[in-house]
C-alpha atoms as a PDB file:
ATOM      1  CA  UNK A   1      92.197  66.686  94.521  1.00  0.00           C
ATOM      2  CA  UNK A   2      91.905  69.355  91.756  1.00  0.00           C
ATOM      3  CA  UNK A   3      89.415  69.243  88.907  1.00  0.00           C
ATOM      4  CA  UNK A   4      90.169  71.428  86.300  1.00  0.00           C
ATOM      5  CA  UNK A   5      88.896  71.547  82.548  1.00  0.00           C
ATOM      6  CA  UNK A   6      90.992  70.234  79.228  1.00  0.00           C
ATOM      7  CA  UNK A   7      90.877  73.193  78.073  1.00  0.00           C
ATOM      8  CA  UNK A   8      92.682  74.659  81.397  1.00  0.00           C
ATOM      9  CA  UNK A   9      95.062  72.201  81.756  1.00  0.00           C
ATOM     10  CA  UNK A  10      96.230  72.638  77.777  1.00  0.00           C
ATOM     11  CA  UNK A  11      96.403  76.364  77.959  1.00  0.00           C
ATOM     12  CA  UNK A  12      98.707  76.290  81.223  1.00  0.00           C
ATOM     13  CA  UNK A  13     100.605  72.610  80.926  1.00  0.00           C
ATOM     14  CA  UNK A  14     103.606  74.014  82.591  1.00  0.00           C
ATOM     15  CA  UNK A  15     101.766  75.767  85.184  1.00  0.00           C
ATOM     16  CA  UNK A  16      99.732  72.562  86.136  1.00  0.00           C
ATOM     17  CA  UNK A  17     103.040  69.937  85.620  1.00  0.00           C
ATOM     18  CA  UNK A  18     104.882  72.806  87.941  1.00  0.00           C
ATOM     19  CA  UNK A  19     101.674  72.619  90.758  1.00  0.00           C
ATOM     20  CA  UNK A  20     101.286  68.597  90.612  1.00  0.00           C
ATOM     21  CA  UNK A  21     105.237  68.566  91.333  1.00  0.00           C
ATOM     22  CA  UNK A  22     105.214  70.951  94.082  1.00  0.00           C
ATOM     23  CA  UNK A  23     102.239  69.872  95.374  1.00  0.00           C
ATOM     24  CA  UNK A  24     101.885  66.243  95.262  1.00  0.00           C
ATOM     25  CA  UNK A  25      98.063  66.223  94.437  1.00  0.00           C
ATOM     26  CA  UNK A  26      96.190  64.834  92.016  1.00  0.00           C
ATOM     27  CA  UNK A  27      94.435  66.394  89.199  1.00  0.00           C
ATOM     28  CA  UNK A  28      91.193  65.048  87.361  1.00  0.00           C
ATOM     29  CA  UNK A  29      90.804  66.218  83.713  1.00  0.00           C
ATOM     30  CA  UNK A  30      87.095  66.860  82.758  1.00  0.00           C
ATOM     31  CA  UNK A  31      85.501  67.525  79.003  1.00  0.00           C
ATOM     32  CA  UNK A  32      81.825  68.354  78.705  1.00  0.00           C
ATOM     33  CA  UNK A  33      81.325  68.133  82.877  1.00  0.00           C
ATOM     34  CA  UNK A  34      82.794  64.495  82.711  1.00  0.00           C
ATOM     35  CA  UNK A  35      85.886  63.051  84.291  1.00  0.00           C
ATOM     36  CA  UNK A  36      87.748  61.373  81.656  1.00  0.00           C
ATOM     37  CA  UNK A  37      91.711  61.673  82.967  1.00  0.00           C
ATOM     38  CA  UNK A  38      93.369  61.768  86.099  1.00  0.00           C
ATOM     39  CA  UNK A  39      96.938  62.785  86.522  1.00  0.00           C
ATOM     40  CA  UNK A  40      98.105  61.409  89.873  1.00  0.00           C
ATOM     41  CA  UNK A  41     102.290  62.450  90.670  1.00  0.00           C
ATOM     42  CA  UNK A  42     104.748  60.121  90.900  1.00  0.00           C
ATOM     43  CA  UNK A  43     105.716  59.067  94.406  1.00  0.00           C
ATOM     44  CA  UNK A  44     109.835  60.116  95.599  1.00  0.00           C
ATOM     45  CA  UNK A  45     112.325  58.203  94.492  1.00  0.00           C
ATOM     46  CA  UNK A  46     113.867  55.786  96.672  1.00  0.00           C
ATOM     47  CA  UNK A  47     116.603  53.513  96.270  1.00  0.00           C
ATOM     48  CA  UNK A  48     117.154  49.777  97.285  1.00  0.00           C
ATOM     49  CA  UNK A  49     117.769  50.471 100.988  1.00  0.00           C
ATOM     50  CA  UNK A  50     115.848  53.005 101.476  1.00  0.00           C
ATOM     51  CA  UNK A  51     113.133  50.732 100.342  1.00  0.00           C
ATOM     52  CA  UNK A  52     114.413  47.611 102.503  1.00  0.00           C
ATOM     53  CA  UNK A  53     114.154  50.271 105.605  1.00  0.00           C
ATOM     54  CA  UNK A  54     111.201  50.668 105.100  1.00  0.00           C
ATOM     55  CA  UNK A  55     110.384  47.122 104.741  1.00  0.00           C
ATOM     56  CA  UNK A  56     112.773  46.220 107.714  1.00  0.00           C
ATOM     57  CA  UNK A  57     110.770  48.471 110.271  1.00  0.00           C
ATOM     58  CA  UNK A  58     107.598  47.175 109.236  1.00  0.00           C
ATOM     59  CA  UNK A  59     108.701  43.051 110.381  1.00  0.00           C
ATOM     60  CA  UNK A  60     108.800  41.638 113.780  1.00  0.00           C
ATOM     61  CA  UNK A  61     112.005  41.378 115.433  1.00  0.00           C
ATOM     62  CA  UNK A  62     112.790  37.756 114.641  1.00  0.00           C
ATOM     63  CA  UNK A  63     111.768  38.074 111.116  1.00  0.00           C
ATOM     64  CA  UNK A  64     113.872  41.276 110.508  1.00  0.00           C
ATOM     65  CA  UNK A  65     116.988  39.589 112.436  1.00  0.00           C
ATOM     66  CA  UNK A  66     116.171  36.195 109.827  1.00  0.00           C
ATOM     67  CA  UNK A  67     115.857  38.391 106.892  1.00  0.00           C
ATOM     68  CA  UNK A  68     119.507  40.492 108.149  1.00  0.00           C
ATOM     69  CA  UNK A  69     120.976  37.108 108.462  1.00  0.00           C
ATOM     70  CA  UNK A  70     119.919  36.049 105.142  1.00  0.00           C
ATOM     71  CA  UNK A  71     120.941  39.094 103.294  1.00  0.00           C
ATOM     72  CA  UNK A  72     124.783  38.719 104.911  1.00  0.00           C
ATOM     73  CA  UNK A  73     125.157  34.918 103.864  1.00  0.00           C
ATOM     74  CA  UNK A  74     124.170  35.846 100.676  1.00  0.00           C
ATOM     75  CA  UNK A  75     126.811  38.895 100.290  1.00  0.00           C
ATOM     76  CA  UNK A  76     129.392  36.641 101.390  1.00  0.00           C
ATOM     77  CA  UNK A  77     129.230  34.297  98.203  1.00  0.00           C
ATOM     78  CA  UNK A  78     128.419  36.526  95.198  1.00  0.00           C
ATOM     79  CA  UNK A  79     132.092  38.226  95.520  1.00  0.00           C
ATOM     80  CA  UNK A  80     133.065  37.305  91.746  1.00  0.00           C
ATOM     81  CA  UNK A  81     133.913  39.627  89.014  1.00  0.00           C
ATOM     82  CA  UNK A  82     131.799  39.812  85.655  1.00  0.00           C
ATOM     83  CA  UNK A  83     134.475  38.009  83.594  1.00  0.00           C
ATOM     84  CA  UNK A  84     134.108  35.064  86.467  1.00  0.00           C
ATOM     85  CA  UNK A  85     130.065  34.869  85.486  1.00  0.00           C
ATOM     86  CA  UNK A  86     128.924  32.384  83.064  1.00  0.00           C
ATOM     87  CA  UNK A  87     127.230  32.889  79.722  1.00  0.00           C
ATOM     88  CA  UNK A  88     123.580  31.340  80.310  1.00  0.00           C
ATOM     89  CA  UNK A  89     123.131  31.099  76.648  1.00  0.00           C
ATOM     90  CA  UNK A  90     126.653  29.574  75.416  1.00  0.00           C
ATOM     91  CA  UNK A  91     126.894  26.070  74.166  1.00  0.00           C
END
């Protein structure tokens, strides 16, 4: 973790947005030899399954192979179009 003055991080923005990119580490803003911000960079982006992978390898085998089961059962009914969904707030 960095520490680096307002003043620092104002003169050279792009510099500093550029280094917490490429460097993944966070950065603690200080004014008068006091921490008053932190910028912290955002984690990768992941999608849906990438996320569920992760989730998947973290369960036991008989909870992953309930929570597989339950994800195909539930594919299996939602194969409607949007025209076929209905309008929660007609009358």
């Amino acid at each position: 973790m960095k520490t680096l003055t307002v003043t620092e991080v104002s003169r050279n923005f792009s510099a500093v947005m550029d280094g917490i990119e490429s460097e993944q580490e966070e950065i603690v803003l200080v004014r008068n030899h006091r921490p008053i911000a932190r910028l912290v960079p955002e984690p990768p982006a992941q999608n849906a399954l990438e996320v569920l992978g992760d989730l998947y390898r973290t369960l036991d085998d008989e909870t992953a192979d309930a929570l597989a089961g339950a994800i195909r059962t539930g594919r299996k009914g939602k194969r409607g179009t949007l025209n076929e969904l209905r309008n929660p707030w007609a009358s």
